[in-house]
Protein backbone atom coordinates (compact mmCIF):
# COMPACT_ATOMS: atom_id res chain seq x y z
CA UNK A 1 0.00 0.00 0.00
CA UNK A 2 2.55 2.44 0.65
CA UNK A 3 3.82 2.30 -3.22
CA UNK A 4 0.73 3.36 -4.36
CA UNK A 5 0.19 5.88 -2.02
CA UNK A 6 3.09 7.43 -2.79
CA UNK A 7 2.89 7.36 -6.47
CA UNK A 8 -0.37 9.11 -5.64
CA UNK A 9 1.13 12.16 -3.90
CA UNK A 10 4.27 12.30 -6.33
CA UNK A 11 1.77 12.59 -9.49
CA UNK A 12 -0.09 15.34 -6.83
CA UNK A 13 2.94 17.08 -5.75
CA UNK A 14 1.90 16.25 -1.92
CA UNK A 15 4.48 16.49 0.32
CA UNK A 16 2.82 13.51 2.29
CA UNK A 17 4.63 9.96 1.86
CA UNK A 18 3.77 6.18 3.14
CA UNK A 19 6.09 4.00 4.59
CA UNK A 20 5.77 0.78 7.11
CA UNK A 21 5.34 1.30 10.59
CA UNK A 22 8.69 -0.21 11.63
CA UNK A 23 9.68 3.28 10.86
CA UNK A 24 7.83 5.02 13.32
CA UNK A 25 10.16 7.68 15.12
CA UNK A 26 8.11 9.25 17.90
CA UNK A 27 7.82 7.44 21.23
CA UNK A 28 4.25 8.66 21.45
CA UNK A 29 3.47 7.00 17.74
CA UNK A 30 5.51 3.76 19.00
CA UNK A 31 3.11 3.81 22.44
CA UNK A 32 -0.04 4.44 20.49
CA UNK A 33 0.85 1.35 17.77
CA UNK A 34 1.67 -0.87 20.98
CA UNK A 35 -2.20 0.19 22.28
CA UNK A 36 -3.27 -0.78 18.69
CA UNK A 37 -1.41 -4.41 18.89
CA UNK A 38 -2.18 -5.23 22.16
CA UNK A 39 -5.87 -4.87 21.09
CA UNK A 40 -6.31 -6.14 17.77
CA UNK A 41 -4.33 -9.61 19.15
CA UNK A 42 -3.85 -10.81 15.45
CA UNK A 43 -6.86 -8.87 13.72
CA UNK A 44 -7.91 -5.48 13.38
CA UNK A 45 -9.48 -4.19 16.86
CA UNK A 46 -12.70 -3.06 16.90
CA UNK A 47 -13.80 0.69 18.10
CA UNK A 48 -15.41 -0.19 21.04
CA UNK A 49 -11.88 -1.86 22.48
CA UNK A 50 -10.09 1.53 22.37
CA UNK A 51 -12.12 3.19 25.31
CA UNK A 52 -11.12 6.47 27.04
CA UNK A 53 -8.86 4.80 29.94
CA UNK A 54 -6.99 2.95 27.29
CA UNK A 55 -6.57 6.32 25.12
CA UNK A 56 -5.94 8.63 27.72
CA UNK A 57 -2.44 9.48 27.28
CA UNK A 58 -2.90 9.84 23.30
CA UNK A 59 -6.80 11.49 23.63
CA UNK A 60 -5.14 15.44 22.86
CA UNK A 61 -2.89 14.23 19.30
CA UNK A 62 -5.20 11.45 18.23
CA UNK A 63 -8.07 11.44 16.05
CA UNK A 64 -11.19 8.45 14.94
CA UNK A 65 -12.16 8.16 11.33
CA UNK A 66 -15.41 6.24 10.09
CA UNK A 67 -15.92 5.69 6.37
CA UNK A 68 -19.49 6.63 5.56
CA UNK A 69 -19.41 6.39 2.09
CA UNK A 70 -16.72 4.28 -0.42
CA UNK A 71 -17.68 6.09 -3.60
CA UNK A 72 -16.63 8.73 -3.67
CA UNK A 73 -14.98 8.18 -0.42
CA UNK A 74 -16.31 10.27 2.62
CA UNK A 75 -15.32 10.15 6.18
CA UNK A 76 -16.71 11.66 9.52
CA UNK A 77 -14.46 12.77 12.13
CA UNK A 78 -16.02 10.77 15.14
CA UNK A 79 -13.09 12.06 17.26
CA UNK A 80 -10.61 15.37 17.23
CA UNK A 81 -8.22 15.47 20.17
CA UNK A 82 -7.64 19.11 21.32
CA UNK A 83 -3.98 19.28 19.57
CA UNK A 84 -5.38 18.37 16.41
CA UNK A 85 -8.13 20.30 16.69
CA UNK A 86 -6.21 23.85 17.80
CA UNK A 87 -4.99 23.36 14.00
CA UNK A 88 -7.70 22.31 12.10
CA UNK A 89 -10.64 23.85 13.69
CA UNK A 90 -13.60 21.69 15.16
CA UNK A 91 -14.68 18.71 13.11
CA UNK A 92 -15.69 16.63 15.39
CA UNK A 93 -18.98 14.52 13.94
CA UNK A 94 -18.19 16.23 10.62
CA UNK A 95 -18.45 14.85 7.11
CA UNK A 96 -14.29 16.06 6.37
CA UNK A 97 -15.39 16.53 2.80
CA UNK A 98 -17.72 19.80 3.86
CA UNK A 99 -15.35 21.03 6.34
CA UNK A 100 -11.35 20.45 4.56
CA UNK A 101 -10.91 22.02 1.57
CA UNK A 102 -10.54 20.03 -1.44
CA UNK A 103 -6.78 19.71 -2.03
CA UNK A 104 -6.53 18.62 1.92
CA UNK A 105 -9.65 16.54 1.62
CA UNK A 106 -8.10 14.51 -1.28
CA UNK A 107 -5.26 14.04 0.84
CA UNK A 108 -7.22 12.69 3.84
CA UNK A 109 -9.13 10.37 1.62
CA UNK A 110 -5.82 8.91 0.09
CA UNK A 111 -4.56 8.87 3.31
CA UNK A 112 -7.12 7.03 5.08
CA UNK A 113 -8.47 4.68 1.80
CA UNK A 114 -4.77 3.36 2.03
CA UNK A 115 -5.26 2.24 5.90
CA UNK A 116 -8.51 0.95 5.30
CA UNK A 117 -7.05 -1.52 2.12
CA UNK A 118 -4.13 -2.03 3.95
CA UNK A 119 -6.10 -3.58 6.96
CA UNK A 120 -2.70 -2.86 9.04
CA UNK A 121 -1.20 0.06 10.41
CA UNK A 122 0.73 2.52 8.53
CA UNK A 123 3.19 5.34 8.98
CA UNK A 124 2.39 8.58 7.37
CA UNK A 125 5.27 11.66 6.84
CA UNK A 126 3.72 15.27 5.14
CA UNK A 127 7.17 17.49 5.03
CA UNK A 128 5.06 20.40 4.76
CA UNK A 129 2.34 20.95 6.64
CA UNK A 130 -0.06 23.01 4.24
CA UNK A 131 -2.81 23.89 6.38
CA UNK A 132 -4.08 27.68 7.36
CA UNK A 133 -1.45 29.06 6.33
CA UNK A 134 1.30 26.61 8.50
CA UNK A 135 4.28 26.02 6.16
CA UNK A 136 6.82 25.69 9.32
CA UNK A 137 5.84 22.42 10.64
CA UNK A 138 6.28 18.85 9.46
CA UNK A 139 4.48 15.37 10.55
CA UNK A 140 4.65 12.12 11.65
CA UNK A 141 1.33 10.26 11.72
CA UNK A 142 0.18 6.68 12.70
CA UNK A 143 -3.41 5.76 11.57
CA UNK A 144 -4.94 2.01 12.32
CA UNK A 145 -7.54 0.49 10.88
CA UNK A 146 -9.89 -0.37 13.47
CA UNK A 147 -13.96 -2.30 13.04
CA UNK A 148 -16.98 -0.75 13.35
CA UNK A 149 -20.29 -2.79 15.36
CA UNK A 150 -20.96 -4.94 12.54
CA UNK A 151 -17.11 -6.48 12.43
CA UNK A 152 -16.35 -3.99 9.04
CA UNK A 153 -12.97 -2.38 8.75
CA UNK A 154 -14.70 1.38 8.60
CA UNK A 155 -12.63 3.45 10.99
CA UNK A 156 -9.49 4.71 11.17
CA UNK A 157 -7.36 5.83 14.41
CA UNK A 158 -4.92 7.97 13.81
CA UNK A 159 -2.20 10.09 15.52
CA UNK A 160 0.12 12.55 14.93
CA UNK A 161 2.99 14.48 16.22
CA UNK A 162 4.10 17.85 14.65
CA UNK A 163 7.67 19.68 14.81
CA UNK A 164 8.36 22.39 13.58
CA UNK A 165 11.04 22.35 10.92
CA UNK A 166 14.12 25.19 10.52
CA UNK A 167 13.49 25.45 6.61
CA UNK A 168 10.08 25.39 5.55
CA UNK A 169 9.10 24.24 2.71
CA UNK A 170 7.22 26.70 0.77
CA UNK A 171 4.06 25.73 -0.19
CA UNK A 172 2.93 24.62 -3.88
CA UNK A 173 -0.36 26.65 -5.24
């Protein structure tokens, strides 16, 4: 999965990239992955495993995904931690697609349509944070596939850490 993802934001001219999570780098992205395995215990966890004592130390970077729709893809934002949020504005219980603007949404929906075919973990990088107006920051994200009530690989956990980044890349119109 992370080929094609990649191939996807090279041909875009995203600064995003895919790789495995063996190459996680942040200690709070390696805790956060061991939740994730320690839950699914061989297959994906569902939703209702990760509950607010077991994402307590992650609840202000982290963020919960639920595919609503496959075509075209559409996602609500079921949870926003605080961190997240202070950057992106409020979307909790928001359809991303009529929140984001389009260039980000596209990126979201690559982003998280990779997890969910992946069924496994992945490690996401953006060198460039492009969003109002940030262009001094870069990312390293984990997002999990996790199962909805019904036993359907719909949601996606994810978590990120930003740093901010002595050369900014400037950003592409």
């Amino acid at each position: 999965m992370p080929e094609t993802f990649n191939a996807l934001a090279e041909a875009r001219g995203w600064s995003n990239r895919c790789s495995p999570v063996a190459q996680l780098r942040d200690r709070f992205l390696i805790d956060l992955l061991a939740v994730w395995q320690g839950l699914a215990q061989g297959a994906i966890p569902p939703r209702r495993a990760f509950t607010a004592r077991a994402l307590k130390p992650f609840l202000r970077d982290i963020a919960i995904f639920e595919q609503v729709a496959r075509q075209p893809p559409r996602y609500r934002a079921r949870l926003v931690g605080t961190g997240l949020a202070a950057i992106t504005g409020d979307l909790q219980g928001a359809i991303i697609d009529e929140k984001l603007p389009p260039d980000i949404t596209a990126r979201w929906h690559a982003s998280l349509d990779a997890v969910l075919r992946a069924g496994a973990p992945l490690r996401f990088t953006v060198a460039n944070v492009a969003f109002g107006g940030l262009s001094h920051l870069q990312a390293e994200l984990l997002a999990a596939p996790m199962t909805d009530d019904a036993g359907a690989a719909t949601m996606v956990l994810a978590g990120i850490v930003l740093e901010r980044t002595q050369n900014p890349v400037p950003l592409k119109p």
